[in-house]
Protein backbone atom coordinates (compact mmCIF):
# COMPACT_ATOMS: atom_id res chain seq x y z
CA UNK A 1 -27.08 7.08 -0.06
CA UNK A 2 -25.28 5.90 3.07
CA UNK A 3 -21.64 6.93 4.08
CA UNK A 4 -19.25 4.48 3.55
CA UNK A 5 -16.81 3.16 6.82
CA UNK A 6 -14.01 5.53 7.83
CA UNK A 7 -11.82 2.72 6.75
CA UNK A 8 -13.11 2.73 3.21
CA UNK A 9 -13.12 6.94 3.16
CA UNK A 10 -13.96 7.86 -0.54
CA UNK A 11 -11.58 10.53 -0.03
CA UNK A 12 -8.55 8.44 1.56
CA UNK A 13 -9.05 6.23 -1.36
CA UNK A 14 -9.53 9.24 -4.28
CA UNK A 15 -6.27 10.93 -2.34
CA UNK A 16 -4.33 7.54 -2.90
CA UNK A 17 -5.65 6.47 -6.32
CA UNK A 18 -5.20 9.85 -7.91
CA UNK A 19 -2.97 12.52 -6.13
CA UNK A 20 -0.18 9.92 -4.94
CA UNK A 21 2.24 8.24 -7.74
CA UNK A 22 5.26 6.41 -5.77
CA UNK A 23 3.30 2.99 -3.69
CA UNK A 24 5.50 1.08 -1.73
CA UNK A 25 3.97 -2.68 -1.68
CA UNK A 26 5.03 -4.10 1.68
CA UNK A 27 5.66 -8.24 0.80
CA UNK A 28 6.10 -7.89 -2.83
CA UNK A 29 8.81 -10.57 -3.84
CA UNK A 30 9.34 -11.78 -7.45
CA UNK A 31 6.70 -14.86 -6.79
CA UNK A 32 4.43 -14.17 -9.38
CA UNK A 33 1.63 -16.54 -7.89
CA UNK A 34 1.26 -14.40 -4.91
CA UNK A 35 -1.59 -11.88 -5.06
CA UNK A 36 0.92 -8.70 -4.01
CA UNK A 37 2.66 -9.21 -7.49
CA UNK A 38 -0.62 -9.32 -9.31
CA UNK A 39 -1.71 -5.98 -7.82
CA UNK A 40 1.70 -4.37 -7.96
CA UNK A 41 1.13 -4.79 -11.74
CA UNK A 42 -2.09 -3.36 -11.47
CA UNK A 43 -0.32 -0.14 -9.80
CA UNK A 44 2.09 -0.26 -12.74
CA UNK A 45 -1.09 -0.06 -15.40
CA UNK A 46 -2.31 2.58 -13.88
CA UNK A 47 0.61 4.91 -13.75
CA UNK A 48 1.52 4.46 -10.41
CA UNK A 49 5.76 3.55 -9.60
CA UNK A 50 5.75 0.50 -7.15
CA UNK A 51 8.60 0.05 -4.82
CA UNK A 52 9.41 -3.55 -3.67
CA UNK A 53 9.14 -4.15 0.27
CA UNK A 54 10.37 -7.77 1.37
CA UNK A 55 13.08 -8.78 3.64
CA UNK A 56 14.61 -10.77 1.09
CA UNK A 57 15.93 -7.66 -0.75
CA UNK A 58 18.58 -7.66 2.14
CA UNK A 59 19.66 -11.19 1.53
CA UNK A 60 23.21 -12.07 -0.31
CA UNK A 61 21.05 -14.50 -2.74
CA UNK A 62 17.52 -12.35 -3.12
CA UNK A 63 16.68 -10.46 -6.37
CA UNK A 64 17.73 -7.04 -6.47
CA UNK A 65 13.71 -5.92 -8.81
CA UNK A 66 10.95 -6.58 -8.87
CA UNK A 67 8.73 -5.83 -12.12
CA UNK A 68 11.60 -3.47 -13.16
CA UNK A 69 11.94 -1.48 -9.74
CA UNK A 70 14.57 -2.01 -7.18
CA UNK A 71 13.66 -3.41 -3.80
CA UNK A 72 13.98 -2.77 -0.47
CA UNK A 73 14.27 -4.52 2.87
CA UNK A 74 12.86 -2.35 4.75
CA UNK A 75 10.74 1.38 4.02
CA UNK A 76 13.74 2.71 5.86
CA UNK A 77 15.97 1.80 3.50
CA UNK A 78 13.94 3.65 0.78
CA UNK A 79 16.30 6.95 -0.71
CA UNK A 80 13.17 8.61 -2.41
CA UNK A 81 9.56 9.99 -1.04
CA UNK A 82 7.31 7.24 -0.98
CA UNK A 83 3.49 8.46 -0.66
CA UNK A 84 1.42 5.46 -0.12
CA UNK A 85 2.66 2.14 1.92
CA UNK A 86 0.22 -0.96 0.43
CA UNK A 87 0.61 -3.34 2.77
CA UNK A 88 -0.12 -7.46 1.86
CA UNK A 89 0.55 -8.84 5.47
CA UNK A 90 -1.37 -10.57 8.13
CA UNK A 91 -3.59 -8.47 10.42
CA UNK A 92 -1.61 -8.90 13.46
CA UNK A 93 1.96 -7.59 11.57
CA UNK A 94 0.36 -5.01 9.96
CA UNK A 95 0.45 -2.47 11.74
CA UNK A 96 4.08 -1.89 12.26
CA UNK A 97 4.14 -0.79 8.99
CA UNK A 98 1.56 1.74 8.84
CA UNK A 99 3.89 3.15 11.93
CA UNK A 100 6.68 2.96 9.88
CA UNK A 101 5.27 4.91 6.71
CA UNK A 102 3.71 7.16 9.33
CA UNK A 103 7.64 7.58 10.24
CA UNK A 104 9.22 7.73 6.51
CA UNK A 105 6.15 10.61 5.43
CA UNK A 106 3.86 8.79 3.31
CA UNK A 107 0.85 10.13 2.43
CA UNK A 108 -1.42 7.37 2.64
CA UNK A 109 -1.14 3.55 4.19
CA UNK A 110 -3.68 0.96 2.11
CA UNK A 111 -4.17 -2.40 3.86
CA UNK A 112 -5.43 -4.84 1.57
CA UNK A 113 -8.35 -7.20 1.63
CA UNK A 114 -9.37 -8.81 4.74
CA UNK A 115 -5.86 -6.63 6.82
CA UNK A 116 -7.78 -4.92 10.07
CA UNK A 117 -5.96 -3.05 12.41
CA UNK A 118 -8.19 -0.75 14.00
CA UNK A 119 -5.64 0.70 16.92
CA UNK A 120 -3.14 0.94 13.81
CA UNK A 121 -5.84 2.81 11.56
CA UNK A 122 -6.83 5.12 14.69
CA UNK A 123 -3.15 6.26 15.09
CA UNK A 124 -2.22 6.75 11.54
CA UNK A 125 -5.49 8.96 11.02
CA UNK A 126 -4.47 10.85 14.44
CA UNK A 127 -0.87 11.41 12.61
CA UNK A 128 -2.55 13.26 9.95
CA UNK A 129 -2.46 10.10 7.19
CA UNK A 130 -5.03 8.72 5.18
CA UNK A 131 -5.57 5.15 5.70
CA UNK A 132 -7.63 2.66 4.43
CA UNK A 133 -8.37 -1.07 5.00
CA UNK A 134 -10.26 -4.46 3.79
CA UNK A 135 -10.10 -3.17 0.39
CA UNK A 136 -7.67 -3.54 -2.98
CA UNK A 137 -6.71 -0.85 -5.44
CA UNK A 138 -7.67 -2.64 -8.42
CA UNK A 139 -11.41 -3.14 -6.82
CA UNK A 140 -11.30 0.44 -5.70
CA UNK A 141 -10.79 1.77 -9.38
CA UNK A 142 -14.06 -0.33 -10.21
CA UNK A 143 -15.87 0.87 -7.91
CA UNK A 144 -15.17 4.80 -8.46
CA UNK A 145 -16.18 3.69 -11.90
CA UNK A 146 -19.42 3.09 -10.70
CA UNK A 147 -19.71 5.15 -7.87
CA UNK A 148 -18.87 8.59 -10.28
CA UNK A 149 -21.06 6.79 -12.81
């Protein structure tokens, strides 16, 4: 059996998926056509508490929850441990927010499908976080299935 990629660490992603409950989902907003809502629920069916992440939580006019849970401007402005920082954003902003959950403590920093940062994923590793990239939650719980299987 081969290894898989650092960035797809069966131990980053068992850490993440099992040990850590509060996920921060960087660019969940209350459009339920994008793909960051449909995965936040996903989080939600699986026990995990989602925290919204969108800069239109600091706007006069912008919802105040998302899928039940408050939301946030910023992971700064989060009052509460957050352990893993899911981030649905382009490759090139990316990984400003790995820094940043790097800064608030996380545990872990997931970037979703096709999100590559490698200079991001080589200092959040060197910080002492798990990371992973290029993959989703909701195909990572398949996959264990099979995988443990």
């Amino acid at each position: 059996m081969t290894s898989a990629p650092a960035h797809l660490s069966h131990d980053a992603i068992d850490l993440m998926l099992d040990d850590c409950k509060t996920w921060a989902v960087v660019g969940l907003s209350a459009n339920t056509r994008r793909t960051a809502y449909a995965i936040a629920q996903v989080l939600q069916a699986h026990g995990k508490r989602i925290v919204p992440i969108h800069p239109v939580f600091g706007t006069p006019d912008g919802p105040e929850e998302v899928l039940g849970e408050r939301g946030y401007a910023t992971l700064a402005d989060v009052p509460f441990p957050v352990d893993v920082v899911d981030v649905f954003r382009r490759s090139e902003e990316a990984g400003q927010f790995a820094d940043q959950a790097v800064a608030i403590g996380a545990r872990g920093v997931w970037f979703q499908v096709g999100v590559v940062d490698e200079a991001a994923f080589e200092r959040t590793r060197a910080a002492g976080v798990a990371m992973v990239m290029d993959t989703c939650p909701k195909i990572e719980w398949v996959n264990r299935s099979v995988r443990r299987a």
